[in-house]
Protein backbone atom coordinates (compact mmCIF):
# COMPACT_ATOMS: atom_id res chain seq x y z
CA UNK A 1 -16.04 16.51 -10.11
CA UNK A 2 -17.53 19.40 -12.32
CA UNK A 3 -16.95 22.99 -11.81
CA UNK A 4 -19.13 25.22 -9.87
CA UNK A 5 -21.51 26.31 -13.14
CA UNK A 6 -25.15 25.64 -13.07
CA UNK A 7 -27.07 24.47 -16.88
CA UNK A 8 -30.38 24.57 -15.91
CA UNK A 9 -31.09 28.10 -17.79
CA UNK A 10 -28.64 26.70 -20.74
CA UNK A 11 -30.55 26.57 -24.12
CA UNK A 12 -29.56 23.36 -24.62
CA UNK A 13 -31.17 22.16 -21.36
CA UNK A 14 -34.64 21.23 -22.66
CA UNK A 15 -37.82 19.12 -22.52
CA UNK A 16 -40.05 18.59 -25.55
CA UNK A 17 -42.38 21.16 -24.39
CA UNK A 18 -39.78 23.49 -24.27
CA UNK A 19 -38.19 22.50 -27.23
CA UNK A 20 -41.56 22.85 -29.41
CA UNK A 21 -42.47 26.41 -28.01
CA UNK A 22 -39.13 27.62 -29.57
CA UNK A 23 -38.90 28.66 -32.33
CA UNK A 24 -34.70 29.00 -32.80
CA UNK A 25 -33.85 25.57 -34.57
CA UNK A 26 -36.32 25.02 -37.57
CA UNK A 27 -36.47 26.58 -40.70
CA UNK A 28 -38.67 25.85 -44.28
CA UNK A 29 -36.50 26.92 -47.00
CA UNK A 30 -38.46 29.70 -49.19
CA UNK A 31 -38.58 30.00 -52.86
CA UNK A 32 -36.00 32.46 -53.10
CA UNK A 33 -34.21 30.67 -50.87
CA UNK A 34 -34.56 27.25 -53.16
CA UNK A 35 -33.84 28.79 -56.17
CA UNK A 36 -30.13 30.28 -54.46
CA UNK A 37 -29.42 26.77 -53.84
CA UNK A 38 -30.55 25.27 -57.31
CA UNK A 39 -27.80 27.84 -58.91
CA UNK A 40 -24.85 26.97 -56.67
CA UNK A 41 -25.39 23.27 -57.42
CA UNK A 42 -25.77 24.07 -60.93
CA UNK A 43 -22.41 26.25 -61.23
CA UNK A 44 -20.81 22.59 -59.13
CA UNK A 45 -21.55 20.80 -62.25
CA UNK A 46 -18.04 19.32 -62.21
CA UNK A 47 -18.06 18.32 -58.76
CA UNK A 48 -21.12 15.97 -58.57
CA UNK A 49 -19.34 13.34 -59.23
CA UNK A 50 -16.70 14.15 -56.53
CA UNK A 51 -17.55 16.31 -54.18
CA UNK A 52 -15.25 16.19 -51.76
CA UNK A 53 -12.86 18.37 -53.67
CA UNK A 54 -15.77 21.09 -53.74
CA UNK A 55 -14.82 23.93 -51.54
CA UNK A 56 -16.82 26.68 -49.82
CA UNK A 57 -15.69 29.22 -52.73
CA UNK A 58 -16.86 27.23 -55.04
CA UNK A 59 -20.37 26.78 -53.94
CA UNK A 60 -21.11 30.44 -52.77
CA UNK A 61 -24.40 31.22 -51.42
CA UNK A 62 -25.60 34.90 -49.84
CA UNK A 63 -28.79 34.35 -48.17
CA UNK A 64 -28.68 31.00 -47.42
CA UNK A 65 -24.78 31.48 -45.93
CA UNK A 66 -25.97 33.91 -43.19
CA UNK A 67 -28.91 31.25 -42.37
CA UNK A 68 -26.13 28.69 -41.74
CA UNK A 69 -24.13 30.90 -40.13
CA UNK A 70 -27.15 31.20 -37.58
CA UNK A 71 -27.46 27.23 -37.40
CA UNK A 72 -23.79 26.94 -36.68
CA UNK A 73 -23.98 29.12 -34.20
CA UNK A 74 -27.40 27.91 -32.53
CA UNK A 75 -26.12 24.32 -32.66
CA UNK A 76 -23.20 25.48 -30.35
CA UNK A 77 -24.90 27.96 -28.13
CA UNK A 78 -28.42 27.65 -28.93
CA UNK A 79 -30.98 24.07 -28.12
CA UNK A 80 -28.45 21.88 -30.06
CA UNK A 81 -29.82 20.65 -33.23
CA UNK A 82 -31.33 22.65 -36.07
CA UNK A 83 -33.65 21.23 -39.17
CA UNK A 84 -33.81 22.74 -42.32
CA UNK A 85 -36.99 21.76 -44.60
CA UNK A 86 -37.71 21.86 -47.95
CA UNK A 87 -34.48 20.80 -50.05
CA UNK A 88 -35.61 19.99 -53.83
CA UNK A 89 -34.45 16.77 -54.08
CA UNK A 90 -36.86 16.21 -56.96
CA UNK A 91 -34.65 18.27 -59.46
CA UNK A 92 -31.80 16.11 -58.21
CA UNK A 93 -29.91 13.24 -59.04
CA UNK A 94 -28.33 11.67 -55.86
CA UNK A 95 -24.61 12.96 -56.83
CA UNK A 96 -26.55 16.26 -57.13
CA UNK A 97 -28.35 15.97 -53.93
CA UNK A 98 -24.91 14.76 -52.19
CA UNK A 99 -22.92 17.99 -53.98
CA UNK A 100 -26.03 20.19 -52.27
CA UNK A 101 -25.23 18.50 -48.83
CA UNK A 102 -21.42 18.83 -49.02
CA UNK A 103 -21.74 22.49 -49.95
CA UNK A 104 -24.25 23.50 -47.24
CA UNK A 105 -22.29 21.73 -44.73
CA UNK A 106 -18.57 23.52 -45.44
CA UNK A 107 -21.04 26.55 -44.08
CA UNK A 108 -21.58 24.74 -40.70
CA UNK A 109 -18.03 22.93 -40.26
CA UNK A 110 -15.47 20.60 -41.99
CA UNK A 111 -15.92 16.97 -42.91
CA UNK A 112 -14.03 14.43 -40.89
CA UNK A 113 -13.74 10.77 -41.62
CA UNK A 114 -16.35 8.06 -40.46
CA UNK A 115 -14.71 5.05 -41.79
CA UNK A 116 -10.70 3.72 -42.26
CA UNK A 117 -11.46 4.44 -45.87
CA UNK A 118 -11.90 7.79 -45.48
CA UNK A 119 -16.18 8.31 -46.45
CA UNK A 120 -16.83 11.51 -45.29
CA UNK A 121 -20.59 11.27 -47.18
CA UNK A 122 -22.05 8.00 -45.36
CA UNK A 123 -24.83 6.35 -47.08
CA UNK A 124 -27.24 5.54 -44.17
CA UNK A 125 -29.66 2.72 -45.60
CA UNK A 126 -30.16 -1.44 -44.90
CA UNK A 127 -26.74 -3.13 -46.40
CA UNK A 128 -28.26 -6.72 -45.54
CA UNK A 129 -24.87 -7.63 -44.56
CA UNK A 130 -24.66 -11.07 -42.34
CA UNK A 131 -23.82 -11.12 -38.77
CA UNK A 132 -20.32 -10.61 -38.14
CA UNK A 133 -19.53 -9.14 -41.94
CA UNK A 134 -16.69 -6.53 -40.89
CA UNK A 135 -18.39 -3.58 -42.56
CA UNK A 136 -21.58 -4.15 -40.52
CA UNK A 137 -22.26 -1.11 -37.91
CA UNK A 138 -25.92 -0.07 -37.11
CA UNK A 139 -26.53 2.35 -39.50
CA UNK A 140 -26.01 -0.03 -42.34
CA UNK A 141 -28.89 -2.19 -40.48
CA UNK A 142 -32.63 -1.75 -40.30
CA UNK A 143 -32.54 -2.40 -36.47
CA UNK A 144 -33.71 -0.46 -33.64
CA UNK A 145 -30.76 2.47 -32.77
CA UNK A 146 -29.85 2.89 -28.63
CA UNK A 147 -29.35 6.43 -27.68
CA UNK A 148 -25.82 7.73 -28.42
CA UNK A 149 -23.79 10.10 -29.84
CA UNK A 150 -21.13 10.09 -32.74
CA UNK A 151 -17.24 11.36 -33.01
CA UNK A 152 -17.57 14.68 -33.97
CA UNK A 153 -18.88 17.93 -32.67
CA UNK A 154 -21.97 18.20 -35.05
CA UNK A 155 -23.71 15.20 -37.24
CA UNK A 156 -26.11 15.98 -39.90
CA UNK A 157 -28.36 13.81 -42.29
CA UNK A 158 -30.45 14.54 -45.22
CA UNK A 159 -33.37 12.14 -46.06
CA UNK A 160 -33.58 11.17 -49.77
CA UNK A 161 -36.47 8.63 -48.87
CA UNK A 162 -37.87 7.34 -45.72
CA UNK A 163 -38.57 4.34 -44.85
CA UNK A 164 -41.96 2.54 -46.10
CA UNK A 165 -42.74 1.85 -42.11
CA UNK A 166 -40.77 2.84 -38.66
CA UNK A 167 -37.59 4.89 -38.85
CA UNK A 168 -38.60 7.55 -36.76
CA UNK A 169 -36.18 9.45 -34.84
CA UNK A 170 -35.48 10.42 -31.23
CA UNK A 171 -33.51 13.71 -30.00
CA UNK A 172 -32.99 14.05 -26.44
CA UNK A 173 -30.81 16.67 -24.55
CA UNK A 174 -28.37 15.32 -22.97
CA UNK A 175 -27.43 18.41 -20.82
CA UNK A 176 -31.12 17.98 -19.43
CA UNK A 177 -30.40 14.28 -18.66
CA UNK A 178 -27.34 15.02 -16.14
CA UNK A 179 -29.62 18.03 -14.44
CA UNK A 180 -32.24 15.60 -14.20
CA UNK A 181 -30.08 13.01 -12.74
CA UNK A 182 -28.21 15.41 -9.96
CA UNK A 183 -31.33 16.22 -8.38
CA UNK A 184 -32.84 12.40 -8.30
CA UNK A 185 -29.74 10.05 -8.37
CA UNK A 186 -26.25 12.09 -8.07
CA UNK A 187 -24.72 8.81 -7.27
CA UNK A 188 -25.58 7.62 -11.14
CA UNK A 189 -23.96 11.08 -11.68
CA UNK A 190 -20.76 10.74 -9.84
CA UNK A 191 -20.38 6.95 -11.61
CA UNK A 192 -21.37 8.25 -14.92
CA UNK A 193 -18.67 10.99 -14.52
CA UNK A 194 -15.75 8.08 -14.35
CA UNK A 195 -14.37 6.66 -17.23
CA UNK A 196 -16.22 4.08 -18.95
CA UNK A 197 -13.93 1.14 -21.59
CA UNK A 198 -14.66 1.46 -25.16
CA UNK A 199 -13.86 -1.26 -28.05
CA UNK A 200 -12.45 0.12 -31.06
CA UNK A 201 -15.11 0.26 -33.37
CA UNK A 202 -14.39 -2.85 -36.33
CA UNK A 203 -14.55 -0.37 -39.29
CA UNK A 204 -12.05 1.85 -37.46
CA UNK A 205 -8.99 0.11 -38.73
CA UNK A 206 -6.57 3.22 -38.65
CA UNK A 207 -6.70 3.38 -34.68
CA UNK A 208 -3.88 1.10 -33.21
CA UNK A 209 -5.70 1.37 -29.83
CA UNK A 210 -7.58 -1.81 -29.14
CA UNK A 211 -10.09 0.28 -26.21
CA UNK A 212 -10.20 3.32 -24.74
CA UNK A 213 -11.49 4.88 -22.16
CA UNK A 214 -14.40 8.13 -21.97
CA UNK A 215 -16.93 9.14 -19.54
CA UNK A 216 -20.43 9.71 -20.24
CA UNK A 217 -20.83 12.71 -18.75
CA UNK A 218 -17.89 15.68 -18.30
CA UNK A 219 -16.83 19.33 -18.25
CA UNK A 220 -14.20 21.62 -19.45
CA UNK A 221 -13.35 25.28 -18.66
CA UNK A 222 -17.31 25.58 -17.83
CA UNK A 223 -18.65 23.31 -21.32
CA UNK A 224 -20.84 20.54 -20.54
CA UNK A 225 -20.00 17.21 -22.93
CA UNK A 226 -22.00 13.82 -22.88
CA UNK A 227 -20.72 10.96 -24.84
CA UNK A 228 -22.26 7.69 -25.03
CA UNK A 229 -22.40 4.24 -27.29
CA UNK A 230 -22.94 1.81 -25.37
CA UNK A 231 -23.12 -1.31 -27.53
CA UNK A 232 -18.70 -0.05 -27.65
CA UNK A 233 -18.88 -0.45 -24.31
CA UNK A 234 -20.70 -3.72 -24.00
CA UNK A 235 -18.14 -5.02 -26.35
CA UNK A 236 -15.33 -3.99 -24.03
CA UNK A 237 -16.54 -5.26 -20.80
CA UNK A 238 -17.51 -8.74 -22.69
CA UNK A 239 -14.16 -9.18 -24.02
CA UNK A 240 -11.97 -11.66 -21.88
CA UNK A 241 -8.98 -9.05 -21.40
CA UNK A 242 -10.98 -6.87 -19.57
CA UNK A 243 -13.05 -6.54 -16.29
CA UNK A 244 -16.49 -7.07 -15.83
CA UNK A 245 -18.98 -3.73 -15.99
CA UNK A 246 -19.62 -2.63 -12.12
CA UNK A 247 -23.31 -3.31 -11.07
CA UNK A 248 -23.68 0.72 -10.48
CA UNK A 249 -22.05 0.93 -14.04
CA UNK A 250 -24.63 -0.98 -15.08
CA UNK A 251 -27.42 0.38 -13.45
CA UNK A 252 -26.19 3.90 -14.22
CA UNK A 253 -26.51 3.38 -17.48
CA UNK A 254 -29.76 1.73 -18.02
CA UNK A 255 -30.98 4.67 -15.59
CA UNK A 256 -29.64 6.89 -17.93
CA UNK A 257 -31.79 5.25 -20.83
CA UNK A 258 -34.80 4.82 -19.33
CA UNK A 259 -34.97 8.65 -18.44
CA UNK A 260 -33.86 9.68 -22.25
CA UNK A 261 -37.12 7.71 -23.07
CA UNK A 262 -39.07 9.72 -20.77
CA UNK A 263 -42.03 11.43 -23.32
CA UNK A 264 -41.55 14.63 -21.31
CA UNK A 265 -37.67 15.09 -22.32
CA UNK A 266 -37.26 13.11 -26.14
CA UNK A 267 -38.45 14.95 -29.20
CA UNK A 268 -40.16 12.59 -31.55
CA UNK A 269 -40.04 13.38 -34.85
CA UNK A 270 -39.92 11.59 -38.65
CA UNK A 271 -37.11 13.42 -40.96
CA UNK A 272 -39.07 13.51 -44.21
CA UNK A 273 -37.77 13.79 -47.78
CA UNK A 274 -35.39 16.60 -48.00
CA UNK A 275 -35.09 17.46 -44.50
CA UNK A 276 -31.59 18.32 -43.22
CA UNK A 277 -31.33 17.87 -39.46
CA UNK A 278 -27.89 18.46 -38.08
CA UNK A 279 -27.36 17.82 -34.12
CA UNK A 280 -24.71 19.00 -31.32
CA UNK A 281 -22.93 15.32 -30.81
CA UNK A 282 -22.03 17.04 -26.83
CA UNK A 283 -25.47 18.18 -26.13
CA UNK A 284 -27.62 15.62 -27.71
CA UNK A 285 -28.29 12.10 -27.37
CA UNK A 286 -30.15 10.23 -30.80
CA UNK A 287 -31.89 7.33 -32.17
CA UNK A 288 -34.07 5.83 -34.42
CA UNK A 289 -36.36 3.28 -34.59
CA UNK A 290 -36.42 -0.05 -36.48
CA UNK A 291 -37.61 0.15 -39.77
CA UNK A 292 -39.08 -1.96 -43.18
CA UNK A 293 -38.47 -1.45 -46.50
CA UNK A 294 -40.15 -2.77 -49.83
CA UNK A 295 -38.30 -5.59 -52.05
CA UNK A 296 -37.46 -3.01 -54.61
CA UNK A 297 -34.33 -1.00 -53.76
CA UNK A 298 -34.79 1.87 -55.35
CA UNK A 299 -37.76 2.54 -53.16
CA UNK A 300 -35.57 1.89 -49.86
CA UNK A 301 -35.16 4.32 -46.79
CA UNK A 302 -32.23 6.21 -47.59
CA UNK A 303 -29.99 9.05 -46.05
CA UNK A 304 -26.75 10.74 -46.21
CA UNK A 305 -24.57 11.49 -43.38
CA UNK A 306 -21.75 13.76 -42.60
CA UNK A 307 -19.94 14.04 -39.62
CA UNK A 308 -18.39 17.83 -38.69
CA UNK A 309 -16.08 19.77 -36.68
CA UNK A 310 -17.37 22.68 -36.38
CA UNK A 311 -14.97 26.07 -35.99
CA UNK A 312 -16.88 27.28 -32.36
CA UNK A 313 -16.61 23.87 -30.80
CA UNK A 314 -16.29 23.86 -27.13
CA UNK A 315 -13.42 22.76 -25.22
CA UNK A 316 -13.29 19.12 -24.32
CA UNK A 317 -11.96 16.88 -21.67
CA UNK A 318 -8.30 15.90 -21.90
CA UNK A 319 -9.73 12.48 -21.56
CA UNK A 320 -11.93 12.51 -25.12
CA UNK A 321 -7.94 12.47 -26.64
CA UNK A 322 -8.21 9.60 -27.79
CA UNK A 323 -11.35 9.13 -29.61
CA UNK A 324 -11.28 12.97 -30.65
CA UNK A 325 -7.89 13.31 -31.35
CA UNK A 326 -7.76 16.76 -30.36
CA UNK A 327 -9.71 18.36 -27.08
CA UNK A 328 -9.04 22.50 -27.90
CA UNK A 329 -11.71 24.10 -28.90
CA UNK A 330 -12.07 25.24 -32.36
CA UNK A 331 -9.70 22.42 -33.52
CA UNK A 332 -10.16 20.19 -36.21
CA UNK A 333 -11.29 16.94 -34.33
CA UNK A 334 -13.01 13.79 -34.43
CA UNK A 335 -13.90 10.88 -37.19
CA UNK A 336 -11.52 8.20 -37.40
CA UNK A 337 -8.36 8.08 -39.16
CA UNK A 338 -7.97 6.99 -43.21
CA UNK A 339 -6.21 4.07 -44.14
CA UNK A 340 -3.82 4.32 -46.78
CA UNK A 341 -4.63 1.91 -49.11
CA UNK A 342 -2.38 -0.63 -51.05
């Protein structure tokens, strides 16, 4: 089922303890550091109000690109996720603060898609759409988050304002989950390893595919991949042109939950005003709590979101195809396909 290769020394195979001794994915942005990033926003003037035309060139940084260039390459090879402090949102405007997020994030990867209308800067905040409103997905709720992981190799999000109560947010390795699981419960492991059906998400209009198929856990040339989101794959096994979940599917997977909300393996944390926390999609499972927010909007829990594929991505699975559209590694890959419109 998986090649011969052991990931119990991997960095990326962690508990909280082990996680919080470390001290190779956090970083505070100094004043030096702050003011670099201030001027290459500044010379972007004419790209705040579109930033996805801004290139790399255009917002050049020195000290802060070889920082980056040490997250991108601990994200891949190192625990997993990385969170950089300290942003100055309070000199910003939002298009500013979205222009400072684009930039720093051509440094990690490139921006792929997360809707059929091409956003590749998600604004993560409580829509208040009804039930069944086709734009509805759970980041544009308040609601409780599952465990899961997103198309693309790396997510990131930058708070602009938390939430007046809840919203915290679980991190959880993933790779630590299936070595966890092969010593207690390898059949979970073995079922886990099979292909599980997927619904096409409803805001992913440009795929013609009405399911397909992933498993949770795989491996490739000696890389280690989880992928999971499982309210997809309730959706499948509901519908009435499909078969019913196994009961070891089942159990497998609610296994796998309860572990990931074991205090010993999550990492509990609350992403604060202008903290940047970008995550490993293949290493890492993530969540967040349900939260409230005050009447006036302004004063809402808001965050931006950008999904990446990142240039020292590992080989995937043949079988991630078709949600990845591309399994090489170092590929451009993941997000969902534009729509043209009109």
């Amino acid at each position: 089922m998986f090649e011969n290769v052991s990931w119990t020394s991997h960095p990326a195979c962690w508990t909280r303890h082990e996680l919080l001794e470390r001290d190779d994915w956090s970083w505070e942005l100094e004043s030096s550091q702050v003011s670099e990033l201030l001027s290459a926003v500044q010379r972007c003037k004419d790209y705040w109000h579109r930033p996805y035309e801004m290139t790399r060139a255009s917002f050049k940084l020195d000290g802060l690109a070889r920082i980056l260039a040490t997250v991108q390459e601990r994200l891949e090879h190192g625990p997993g996720l990385a969170v950089i402090r300290g942003l100055p949102l309070d000199a910003w405007t939002e298009d500013q603060a979205a222009c400072a997020f684009w930039g720093l994030s051509l440094y990690v990867g490139t921006p792929v898609s997360q809707s059929s209308g091409g956003d590749r800067i998600f604004h993560v905040r409580d829509e208040r759409l009804p039930k069944g409103h086709p734009q509805a997905r759970g980041p544009s709720s308040n609601r409780r988050l599952s465990f899961h992981t997103d198309r693309c190799d790396v997510i990131g999000f930058l708070c602009l304002r938390q939430a007046a109560e809840g919203g915290k947010n679980d991190v959880v390795s993933s790779l630590r989950l299936y070595t966890e699981l092969c010593q207690t419960r390898p059949d979970w492991v073995e079922t886990l390893a099979k292909p599980f059906l997927y619904q096409r998400h409803n805001v992913d209009r440009g795929n013609d595919r009405p399911y397909y198929e992933l498993p949770v856990f795989s491996s490739q040339a000696g890389h280690f991949a989880c992928f999971l989101l499982r309210v997809l794959i309730e959706r499948a096994y509901a519908a009435a042109d499909t078969p019913q979940m196994s009961a070891l599917q089942r159990e497998a997977l609610d296994g796998l939950e309860s572990l990931a909300e074991s205090k010993k393996l999550r990492h509990e944390f609350h992403q604060s005003r202008g903290d940047l926390v970008l995550l490993n999609n293949l290493v890492t499972l993530h969540r967040r709590t349900e939260f409230h927010d005050p009447p006036d909007a302004s004063l809402r829990r808001h965050l931006l979101r950008i999904w990446l594929s990142v240039p020292n991505s590992r080989p995937l699975d043949p079988r991630f195809e078709p949600a990845f559209g591309a399994t090489e590694a170092g590929v451009i890959r993941g997000g969902m396909k534009p729509v043209e419109r009109g």
